[in-house]
PDB file of N, CA and C in Angstrom:
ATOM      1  N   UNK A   1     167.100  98.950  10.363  1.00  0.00           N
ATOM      2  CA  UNK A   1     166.292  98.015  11.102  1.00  0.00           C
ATOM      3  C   UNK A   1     167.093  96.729  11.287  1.00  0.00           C
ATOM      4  N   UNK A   2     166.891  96.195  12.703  1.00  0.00           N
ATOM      5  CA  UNK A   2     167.447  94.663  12.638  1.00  0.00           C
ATOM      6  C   UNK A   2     167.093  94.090  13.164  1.00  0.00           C
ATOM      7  N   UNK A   3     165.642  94.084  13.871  1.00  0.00           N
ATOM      8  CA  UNK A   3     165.190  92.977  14.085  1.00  0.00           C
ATOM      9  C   UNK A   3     163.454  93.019  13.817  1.00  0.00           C
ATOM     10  N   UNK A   4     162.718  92.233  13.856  1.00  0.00           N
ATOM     11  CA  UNK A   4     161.581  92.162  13.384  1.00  0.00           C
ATOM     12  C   UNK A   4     160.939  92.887  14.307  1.00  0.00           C
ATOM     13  N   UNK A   5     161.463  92.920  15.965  1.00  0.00           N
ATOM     14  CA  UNK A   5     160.879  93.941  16.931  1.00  0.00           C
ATOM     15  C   UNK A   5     160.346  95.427  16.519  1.00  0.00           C
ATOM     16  N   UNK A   6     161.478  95.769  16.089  1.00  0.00           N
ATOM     17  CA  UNK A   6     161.892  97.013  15.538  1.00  0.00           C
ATOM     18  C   UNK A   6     160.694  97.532  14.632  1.00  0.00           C
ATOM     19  N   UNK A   7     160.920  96.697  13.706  1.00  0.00           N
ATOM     20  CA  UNK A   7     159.439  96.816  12.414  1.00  0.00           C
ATOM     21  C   UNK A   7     158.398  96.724  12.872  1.00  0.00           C
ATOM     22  N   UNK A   8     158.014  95.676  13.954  1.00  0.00           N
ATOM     23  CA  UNK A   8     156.624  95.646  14.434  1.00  0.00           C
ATOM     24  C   UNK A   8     156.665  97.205  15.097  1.00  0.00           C
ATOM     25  N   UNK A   9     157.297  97.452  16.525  1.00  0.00           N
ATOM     26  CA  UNK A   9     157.325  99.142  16.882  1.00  0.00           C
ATOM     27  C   UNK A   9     156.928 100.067  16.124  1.00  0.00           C
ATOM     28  N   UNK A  10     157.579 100.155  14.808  1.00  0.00           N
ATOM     29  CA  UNK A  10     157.374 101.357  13.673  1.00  0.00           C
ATOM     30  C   UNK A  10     155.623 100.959  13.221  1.00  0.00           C
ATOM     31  N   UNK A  11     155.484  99.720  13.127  1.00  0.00           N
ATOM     32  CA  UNK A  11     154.439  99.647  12.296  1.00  0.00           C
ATOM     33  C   UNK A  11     153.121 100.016  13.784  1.00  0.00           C
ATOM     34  N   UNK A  12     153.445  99.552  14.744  1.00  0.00           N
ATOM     35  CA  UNK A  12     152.524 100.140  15.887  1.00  0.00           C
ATOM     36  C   UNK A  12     152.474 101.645  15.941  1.00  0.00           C
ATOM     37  N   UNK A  13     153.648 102.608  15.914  1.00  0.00           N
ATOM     38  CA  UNK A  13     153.602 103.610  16.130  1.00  0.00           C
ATOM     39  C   UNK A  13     152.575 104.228  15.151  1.00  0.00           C
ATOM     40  N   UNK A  14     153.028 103.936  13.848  1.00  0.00           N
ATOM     41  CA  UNK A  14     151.988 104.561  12.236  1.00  0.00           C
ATOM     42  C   UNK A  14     150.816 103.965  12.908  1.00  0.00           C
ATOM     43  N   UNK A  15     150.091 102.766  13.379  1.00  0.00           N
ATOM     44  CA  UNK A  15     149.100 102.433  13.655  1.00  0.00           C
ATOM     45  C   UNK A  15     148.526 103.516  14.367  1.00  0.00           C
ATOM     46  N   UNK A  16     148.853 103.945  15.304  1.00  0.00           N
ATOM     47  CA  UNK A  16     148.585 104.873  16.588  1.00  0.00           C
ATOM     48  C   UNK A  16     148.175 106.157  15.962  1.00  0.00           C
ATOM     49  N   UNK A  17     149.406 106.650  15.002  1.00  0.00           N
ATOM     50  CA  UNK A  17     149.192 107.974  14.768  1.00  0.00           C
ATOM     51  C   UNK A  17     147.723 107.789  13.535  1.00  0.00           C
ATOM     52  N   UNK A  18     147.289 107.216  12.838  1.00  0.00           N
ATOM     53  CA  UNK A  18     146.265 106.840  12.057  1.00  0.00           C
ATOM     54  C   UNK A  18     144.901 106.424  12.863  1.00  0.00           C
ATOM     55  N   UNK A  19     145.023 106.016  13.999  1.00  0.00           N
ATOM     56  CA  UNK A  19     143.712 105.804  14.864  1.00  0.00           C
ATOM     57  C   UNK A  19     143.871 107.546  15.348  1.00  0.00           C
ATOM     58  N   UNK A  20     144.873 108.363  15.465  1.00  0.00           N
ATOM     59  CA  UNK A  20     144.374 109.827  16.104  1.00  0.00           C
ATOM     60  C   UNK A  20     143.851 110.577  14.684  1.00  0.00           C
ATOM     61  N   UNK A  21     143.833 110.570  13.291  1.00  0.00           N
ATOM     62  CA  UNK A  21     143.353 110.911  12.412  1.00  0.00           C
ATOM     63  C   UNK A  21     142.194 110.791  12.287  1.00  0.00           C
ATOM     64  N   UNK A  22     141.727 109.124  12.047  1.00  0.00           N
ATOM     65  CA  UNK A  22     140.487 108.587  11.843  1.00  0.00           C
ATOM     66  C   UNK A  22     139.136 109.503  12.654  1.00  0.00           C
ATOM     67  N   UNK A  23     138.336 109.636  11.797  1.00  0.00           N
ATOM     68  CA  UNK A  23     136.955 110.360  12.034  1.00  0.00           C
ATOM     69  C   UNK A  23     136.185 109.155  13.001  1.00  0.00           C
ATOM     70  N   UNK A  24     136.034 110.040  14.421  1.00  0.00           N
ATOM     71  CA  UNK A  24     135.096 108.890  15.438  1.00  0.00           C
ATOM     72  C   UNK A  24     134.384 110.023  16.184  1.00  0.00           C
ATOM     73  N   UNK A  25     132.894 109.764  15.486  1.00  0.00           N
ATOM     74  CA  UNK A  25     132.240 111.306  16.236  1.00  0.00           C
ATOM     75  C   UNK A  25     131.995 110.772  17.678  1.00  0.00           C
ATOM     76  N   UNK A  26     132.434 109.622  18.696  1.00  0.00           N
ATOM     77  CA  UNK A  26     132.301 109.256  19.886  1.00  0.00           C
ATOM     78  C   UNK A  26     133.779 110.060  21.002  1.00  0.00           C
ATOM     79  N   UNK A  27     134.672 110.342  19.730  1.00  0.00           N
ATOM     80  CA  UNK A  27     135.967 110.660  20.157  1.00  0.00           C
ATOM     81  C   UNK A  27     136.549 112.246  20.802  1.00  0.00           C
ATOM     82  N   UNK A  28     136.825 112.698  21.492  1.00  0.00           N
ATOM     83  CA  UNK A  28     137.554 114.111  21.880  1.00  0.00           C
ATOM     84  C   UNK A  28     138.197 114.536  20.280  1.00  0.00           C
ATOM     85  N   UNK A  29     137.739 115.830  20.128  1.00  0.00           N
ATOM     86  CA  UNK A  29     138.362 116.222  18.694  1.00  0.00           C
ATOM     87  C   UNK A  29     139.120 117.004  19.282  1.00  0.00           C
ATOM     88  N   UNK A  30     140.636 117.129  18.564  1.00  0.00           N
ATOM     89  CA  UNK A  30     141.706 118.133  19.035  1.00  0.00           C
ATOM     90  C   UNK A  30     141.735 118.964  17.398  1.00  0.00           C
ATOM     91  N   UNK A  31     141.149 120.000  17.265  1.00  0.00           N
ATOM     92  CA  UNK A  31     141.274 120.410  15.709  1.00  0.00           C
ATOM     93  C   UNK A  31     142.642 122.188  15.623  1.00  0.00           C
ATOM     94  N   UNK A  32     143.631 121.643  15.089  1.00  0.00           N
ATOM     95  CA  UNK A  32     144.534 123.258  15.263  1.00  0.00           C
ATOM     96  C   UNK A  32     144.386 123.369  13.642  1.00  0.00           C
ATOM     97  N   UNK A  33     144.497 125.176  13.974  1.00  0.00           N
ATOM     98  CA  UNK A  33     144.773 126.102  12.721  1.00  0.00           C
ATOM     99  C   UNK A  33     145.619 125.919  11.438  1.00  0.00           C
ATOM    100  N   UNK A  34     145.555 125.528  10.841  1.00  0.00           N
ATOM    101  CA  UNK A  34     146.980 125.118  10.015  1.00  0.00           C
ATOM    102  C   UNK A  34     147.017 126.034   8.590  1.00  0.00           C
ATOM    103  N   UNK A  35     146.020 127.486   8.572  1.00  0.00           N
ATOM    104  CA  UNK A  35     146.485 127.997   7.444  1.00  0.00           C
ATOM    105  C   UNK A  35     147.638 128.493   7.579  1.00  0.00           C
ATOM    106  N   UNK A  36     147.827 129.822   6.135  1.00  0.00           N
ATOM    107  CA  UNK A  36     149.735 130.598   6.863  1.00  0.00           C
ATOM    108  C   UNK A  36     149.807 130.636   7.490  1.00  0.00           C
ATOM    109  N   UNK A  37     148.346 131.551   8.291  1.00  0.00           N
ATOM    110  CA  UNK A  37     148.653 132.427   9.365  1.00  0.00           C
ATOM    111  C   UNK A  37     149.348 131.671  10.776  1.00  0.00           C
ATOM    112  N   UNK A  38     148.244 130.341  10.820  1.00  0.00           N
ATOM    113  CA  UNK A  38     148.525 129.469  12.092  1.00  0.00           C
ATOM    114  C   UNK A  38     150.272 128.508  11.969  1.00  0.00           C
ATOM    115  N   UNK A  39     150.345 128.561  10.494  1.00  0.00           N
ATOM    116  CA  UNK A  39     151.805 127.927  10.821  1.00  0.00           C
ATOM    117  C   UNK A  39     152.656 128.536  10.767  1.00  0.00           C
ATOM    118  N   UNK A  40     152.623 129.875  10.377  1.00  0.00           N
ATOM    119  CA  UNK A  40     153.637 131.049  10.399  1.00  0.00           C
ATOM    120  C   UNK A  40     154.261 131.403  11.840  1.00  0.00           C
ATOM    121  N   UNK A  41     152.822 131.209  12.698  1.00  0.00           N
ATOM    122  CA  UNK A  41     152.526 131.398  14.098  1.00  0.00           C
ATOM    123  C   UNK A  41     153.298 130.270  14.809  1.00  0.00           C
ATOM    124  N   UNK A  42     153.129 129.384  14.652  1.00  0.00           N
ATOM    125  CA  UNK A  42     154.309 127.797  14.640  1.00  0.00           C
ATOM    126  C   UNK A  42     152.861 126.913  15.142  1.00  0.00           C
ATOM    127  N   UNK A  43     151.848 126.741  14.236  1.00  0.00           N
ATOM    128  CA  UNK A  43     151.012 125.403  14.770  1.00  0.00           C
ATOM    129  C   UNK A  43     151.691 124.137  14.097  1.00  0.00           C
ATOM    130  N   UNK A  44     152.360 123.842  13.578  1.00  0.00           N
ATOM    131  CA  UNK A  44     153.182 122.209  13.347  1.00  0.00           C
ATOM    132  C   UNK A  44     153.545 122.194  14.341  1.00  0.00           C
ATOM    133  N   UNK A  45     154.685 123.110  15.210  1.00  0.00           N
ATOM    134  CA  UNK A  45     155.331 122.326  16.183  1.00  0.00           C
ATOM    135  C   UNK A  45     154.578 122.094  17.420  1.00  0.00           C
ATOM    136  N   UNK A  46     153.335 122.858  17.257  1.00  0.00           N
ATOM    137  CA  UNK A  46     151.555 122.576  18.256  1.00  0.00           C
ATOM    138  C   UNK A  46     151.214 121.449  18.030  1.00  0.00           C
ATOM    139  N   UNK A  47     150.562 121.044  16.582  1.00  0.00           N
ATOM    140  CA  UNK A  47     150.061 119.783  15.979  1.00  0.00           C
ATOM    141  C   UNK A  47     151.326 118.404  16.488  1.00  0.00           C
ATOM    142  N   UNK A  48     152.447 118.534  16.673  1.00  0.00           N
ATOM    143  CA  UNK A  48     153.050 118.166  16.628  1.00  0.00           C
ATOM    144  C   UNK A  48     153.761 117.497  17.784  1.00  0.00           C
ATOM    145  N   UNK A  49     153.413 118.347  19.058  1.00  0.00           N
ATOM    146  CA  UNK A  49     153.312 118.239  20.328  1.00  0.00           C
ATOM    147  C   UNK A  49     151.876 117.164  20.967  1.00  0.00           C
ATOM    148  N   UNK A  50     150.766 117.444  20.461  1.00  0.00           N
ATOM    149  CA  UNK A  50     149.817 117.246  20.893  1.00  0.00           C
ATOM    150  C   UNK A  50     149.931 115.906  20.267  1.00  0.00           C
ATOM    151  N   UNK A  51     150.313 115.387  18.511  1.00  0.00           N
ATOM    152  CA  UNK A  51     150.511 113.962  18.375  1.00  0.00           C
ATOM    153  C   UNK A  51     151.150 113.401  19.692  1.00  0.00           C
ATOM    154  N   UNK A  52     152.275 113.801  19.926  1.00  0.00           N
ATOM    155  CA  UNK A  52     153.248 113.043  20.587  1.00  0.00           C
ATOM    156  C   UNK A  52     152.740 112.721  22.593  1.00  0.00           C
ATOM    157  N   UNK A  53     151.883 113.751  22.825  1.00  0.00           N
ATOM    158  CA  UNK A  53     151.767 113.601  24.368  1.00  0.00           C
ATOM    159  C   UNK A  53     150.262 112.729  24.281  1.00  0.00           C
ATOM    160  N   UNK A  54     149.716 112.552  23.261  1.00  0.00           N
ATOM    161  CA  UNK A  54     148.424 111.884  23.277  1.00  0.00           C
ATOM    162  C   UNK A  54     148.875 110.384  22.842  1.00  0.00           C
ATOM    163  N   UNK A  55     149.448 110.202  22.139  1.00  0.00           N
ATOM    164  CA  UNK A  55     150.726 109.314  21.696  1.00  0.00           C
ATOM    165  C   UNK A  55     151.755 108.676  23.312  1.00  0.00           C
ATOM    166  N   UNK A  56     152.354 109.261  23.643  1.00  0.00           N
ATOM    167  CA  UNK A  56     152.553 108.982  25.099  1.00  0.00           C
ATOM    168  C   UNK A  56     151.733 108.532  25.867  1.00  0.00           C
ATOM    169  N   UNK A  57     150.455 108.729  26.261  1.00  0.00           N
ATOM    170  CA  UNK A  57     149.648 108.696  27.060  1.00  0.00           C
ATOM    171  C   UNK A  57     148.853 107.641  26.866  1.00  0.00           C
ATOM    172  N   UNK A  58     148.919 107.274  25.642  1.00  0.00           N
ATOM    173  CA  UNK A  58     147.924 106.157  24.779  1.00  0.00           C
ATOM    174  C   UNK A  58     146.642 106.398  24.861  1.00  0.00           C
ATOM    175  N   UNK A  59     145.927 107.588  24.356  1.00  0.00           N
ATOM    176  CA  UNK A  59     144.486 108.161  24.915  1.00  0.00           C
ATOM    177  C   UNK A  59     144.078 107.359  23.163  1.00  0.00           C
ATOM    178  N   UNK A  60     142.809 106.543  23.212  1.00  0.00           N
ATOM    179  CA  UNK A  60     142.570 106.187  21.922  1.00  0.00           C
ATOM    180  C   UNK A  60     141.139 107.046  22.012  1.00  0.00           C
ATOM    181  N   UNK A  61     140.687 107.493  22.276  1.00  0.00           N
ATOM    182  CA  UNK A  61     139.503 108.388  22.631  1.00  0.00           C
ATOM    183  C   UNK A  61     139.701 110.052  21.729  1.00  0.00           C
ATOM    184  N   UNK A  62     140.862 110.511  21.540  1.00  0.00           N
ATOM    185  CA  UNK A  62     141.047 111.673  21.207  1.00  0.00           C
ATOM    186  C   UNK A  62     141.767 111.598  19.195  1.00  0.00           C
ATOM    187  N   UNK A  63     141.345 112.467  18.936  1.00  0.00           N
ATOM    188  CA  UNK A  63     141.471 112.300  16.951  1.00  0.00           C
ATOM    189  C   UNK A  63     142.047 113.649  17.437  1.00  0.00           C
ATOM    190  N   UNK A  64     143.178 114.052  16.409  1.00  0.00           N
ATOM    191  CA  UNK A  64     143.961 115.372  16.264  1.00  0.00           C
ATOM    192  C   UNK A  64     143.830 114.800  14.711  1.00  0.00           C
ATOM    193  N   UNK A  65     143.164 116.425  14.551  1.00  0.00           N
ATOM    194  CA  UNK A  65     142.694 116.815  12.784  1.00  0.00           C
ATOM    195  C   UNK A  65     143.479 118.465  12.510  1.00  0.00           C
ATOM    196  N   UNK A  66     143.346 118.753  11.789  1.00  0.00           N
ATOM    197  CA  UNK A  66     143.751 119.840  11.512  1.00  0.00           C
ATOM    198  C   UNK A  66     142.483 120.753  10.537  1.00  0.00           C
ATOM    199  N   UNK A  67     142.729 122.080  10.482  1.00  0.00           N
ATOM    200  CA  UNK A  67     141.642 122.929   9.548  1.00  0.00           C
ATOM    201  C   UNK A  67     142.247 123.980   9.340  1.00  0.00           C
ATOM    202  N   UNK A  68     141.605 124.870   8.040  1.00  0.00           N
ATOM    203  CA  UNK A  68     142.431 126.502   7.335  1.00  0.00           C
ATOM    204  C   UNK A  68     142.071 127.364   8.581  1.00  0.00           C
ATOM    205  N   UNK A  69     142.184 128.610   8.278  1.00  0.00           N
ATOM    206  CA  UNK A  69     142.053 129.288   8.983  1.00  0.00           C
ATOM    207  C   UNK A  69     140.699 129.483   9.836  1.00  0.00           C
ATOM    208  N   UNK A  70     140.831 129.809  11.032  1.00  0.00           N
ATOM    209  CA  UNK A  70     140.012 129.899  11.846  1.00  0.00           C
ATOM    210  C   UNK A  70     139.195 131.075  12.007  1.00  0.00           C
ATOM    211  N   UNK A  71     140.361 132.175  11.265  1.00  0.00           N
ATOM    212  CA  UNK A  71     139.326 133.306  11.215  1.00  0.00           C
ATOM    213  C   UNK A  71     139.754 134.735  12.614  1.00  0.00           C
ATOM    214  N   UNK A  72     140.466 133.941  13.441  1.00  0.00           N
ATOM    215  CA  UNK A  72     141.351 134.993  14.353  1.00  0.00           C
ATOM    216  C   UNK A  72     142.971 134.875  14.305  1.00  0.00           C
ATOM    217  N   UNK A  73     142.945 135.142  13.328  1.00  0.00           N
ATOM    218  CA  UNK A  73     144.755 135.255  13.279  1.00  0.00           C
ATOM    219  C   UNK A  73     145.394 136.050  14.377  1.00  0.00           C
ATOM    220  N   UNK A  74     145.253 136.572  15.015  1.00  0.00           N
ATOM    221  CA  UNK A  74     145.870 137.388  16.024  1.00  0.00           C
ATOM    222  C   UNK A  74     146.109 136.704  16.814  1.00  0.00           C
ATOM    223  N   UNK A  75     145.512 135.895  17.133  1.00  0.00           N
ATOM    224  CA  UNK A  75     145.303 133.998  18.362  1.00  0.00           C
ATOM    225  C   UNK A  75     146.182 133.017  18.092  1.00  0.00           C
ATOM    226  N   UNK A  76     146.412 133.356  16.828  1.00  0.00           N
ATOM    227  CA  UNK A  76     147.038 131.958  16.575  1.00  0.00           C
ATOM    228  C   UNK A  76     148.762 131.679  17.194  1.00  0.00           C
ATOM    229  N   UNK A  77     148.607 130.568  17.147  1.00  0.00           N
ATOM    230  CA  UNK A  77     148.187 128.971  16.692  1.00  0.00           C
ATOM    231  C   UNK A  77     147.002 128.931  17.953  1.00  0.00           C
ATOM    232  N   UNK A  78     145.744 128.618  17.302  1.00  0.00           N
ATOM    233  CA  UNK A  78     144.255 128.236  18.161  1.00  0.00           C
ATOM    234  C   UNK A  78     143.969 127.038  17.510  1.00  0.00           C
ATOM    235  N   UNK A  79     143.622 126.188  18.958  1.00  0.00           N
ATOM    236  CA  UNK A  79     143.957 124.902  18.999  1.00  0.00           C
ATOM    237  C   UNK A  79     141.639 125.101  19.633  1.00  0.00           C
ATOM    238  N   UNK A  80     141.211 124.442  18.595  1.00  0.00           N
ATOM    239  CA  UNK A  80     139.719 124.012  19.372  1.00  0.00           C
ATOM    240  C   UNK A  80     139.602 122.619  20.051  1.00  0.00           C
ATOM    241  N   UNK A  81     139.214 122.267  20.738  1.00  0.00           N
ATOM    242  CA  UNK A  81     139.189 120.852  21.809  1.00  0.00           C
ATOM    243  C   UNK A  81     137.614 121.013  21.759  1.00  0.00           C
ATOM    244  N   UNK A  82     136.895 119.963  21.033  1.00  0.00           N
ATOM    245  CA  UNK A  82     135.256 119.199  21.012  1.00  0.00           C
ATOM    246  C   UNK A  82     135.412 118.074  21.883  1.00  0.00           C
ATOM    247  N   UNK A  83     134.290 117.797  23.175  1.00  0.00           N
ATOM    248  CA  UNK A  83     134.241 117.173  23.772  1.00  0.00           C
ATOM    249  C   UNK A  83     133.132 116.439  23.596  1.00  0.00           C
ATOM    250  N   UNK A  84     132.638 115.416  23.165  1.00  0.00           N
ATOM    251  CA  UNK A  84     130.864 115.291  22.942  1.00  0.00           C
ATOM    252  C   UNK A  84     130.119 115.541  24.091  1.00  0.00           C
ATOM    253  N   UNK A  85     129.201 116.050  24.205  1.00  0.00           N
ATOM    254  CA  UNK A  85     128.120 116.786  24.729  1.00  0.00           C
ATOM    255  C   UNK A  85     128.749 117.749  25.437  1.00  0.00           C
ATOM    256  N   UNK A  86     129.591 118.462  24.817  1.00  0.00           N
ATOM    257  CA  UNK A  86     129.946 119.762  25.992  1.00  0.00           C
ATOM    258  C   UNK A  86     130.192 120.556  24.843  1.00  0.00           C
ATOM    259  N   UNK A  87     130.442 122.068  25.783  1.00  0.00           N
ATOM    260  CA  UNK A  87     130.694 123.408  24.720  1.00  0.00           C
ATOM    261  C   UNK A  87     132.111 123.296  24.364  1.00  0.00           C
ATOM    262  N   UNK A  88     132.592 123.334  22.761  1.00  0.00           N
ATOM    263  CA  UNK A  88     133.828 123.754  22.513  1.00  0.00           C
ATOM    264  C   UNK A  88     134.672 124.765  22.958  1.00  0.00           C
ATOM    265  N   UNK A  89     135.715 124.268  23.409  1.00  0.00           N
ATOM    266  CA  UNK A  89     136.242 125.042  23.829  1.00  0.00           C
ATOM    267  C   UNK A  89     137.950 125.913  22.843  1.00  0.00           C
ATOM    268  N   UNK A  90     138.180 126.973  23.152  1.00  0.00           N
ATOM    269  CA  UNK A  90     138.950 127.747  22.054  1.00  0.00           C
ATOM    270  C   UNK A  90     140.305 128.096  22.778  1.00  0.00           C
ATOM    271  N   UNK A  91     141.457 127.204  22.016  1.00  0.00           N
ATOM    272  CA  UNK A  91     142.594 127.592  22.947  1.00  0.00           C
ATOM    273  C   UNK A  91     143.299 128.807  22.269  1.00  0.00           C
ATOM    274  N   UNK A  92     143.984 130.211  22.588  1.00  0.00           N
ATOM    275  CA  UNK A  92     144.782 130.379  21.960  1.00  0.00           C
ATOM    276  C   UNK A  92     146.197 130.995  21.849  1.00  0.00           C
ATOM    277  N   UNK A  93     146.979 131.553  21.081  1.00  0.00           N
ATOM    278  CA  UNK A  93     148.421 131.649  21.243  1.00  0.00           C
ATOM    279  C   UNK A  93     149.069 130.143  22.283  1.00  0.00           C
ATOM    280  N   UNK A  94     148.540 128.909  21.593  1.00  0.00           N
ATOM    281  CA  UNK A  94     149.309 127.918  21.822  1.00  0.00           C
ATOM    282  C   UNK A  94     150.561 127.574  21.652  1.00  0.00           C
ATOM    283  N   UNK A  95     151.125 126.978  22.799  1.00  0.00           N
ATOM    284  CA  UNK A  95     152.415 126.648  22.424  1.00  0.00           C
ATOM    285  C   UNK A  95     153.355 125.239  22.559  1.00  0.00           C
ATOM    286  N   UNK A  96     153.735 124.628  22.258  1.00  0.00           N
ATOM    287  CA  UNK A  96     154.649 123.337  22.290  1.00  0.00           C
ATOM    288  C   UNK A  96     154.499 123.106  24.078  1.00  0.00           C
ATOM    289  N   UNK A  97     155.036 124.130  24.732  1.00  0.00           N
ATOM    290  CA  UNK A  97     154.991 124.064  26.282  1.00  0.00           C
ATOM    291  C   UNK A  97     153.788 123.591  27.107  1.00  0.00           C
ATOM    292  N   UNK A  98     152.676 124.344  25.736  1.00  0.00           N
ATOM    293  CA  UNK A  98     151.363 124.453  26.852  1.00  0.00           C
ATOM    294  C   UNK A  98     150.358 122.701  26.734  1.00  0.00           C
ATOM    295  N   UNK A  99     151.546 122.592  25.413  1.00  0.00           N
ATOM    296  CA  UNK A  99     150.716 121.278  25.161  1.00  0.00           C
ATOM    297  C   UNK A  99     150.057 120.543  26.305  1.00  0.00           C
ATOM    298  N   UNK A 100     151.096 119.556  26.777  1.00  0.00           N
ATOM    299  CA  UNK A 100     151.404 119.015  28.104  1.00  0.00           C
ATOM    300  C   UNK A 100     149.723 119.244  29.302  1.00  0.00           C
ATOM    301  N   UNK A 101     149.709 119.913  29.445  1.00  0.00           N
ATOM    302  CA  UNK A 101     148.860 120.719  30.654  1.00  0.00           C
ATOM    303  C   UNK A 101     147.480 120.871  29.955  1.00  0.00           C
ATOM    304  N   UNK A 102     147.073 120.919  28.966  1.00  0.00           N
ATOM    305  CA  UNK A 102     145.691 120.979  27.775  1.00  0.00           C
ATOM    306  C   UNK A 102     145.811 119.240  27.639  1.00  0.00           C
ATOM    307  N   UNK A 103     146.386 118.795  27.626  1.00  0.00           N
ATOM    308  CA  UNK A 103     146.124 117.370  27.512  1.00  0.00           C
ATOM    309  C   UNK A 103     145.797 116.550  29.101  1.00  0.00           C
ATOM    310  N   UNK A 104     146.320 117.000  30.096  1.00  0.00           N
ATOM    311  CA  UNK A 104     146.234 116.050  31.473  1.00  0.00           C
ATOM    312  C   UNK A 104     144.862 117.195  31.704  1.00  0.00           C
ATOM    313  N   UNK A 105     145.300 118.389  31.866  1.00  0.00           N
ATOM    314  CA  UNK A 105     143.976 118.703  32.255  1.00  0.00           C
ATOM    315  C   UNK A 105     142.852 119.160  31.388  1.00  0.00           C
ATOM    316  N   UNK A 106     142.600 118.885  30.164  1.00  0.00           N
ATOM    317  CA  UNK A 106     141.629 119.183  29.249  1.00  0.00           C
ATOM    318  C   UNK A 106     141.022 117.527  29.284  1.00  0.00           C
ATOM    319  N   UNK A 107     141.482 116.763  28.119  1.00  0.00           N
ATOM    320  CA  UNK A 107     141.288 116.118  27.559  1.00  0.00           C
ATOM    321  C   UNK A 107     141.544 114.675  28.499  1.00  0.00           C
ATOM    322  N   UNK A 108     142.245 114.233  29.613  1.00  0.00           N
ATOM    323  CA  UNK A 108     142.392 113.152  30.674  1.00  0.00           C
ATOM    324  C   UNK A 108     141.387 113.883  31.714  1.00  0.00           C
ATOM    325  N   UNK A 109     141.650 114.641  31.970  1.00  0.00           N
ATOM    326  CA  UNK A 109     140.352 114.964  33.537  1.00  0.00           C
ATOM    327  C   UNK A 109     139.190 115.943  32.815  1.00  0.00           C
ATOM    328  N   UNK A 110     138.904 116.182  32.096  1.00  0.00           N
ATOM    329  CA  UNK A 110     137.759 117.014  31.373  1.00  0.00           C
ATOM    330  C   UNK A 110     137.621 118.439  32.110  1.00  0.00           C
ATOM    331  N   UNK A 111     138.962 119.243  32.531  1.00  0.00           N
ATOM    332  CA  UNK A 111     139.138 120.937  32.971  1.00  0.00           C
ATOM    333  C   UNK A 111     139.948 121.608  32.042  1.00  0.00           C
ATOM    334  N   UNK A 112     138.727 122.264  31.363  1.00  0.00           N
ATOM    335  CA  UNK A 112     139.592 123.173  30.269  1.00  0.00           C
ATOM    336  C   UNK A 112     140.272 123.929  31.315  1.00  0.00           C
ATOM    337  N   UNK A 113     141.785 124.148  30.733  1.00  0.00           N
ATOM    338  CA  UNK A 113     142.776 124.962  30.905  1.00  0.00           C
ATOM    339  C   UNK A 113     142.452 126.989  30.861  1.00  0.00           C
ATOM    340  N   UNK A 114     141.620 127.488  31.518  1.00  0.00           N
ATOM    341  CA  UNK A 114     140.893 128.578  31.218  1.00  0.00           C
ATOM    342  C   UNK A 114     141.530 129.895  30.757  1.00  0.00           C
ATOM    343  N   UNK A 115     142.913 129.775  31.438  1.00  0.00           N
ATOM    344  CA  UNK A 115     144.121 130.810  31.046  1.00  0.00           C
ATOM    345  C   UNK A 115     144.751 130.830  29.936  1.00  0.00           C
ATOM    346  N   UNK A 116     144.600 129.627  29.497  1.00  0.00           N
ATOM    347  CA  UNK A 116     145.523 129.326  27.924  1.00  0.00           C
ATOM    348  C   UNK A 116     143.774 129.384  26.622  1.00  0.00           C
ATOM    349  N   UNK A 117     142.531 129.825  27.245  1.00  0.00           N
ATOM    350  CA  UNK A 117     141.374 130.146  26.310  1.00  0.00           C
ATOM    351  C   UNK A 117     141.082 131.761  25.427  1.00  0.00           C
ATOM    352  N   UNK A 118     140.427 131.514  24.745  1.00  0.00           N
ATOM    353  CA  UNK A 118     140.249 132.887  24.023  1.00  0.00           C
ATOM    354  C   UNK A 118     139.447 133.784  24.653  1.00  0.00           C
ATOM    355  N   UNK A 119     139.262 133.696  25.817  1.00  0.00           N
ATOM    356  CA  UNK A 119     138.627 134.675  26.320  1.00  0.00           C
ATOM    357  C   UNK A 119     139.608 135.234  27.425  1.00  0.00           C
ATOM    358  N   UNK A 120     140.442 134.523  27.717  1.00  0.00           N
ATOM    359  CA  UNK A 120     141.695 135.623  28.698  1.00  0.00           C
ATOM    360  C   UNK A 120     142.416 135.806  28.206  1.00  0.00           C
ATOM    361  N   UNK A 121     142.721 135.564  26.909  1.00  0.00           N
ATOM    362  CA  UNK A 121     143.837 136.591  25.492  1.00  0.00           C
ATOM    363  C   UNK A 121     143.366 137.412  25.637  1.00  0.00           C
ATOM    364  N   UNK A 122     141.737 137.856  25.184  1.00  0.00           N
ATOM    365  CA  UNK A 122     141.380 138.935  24.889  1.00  0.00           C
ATOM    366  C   UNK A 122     141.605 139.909  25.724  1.00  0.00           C
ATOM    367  N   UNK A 123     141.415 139.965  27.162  1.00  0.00           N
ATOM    368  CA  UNK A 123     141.441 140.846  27.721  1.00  0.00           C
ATOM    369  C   UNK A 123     142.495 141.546  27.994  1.00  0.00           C
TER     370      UNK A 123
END
């Protein structure tokens, strides 16, 4: 570090990533898989993506949490997106790529991404 700029930056950035933690039931919940199964699957570098483009974007509206297993390992990394007053929606076989595109069009314009959902895996 060498200048006080610098430190303030770092200390904004930790700020940022701690307002997307914080519990705000007014807020877009971004919740991914994070037992084995989902990080075996690679949800860190999911969780990890989604910090950084919500983080980019400066959305203070959206909390990225994490939870064990979801219970469809075959899906994973499944990424759930809570919108208040709307139906949850279930992303899955997420990927670092798909981040991007679940964030402008999920969570900035409110159109779940319907191709990257658990109902056109399945089929």
């Amino acid at each position: 570090m060498k200048s006080l700029a610098e430190l303030q930056a770092i200390r904004d950035k930790a700020r940022m990533q701690m307002q997307m933690r914080k519990d705000n039931s007014e807020a877009i919940r971004v919740v991914i898989g994070m037992a084995t199964c989902g990080i075996s699957a690679g949800a860190r570098p999911v969780l990890n993506a989604f910090v950084q483009e919500i983080e980019k974007r400066r959305l203070e509206n959206v909390v990225v949490t994490q939870t064990g297993c979801i219970g469809m390992c075959q899906f994973e990394p499944i990424v759930e997106v809570f919108v208040p007053g709307k139906d949850k929606v279930t992303y899955a076989k997420v990927t670092p790529e798909k981040v991007p595109r679940i964030v402008a069009d999920h969570l900035v314009n409110g159109n779940p991404v319907m191709e990257y959902t658990i109902g056109s895996v399945m089929k």
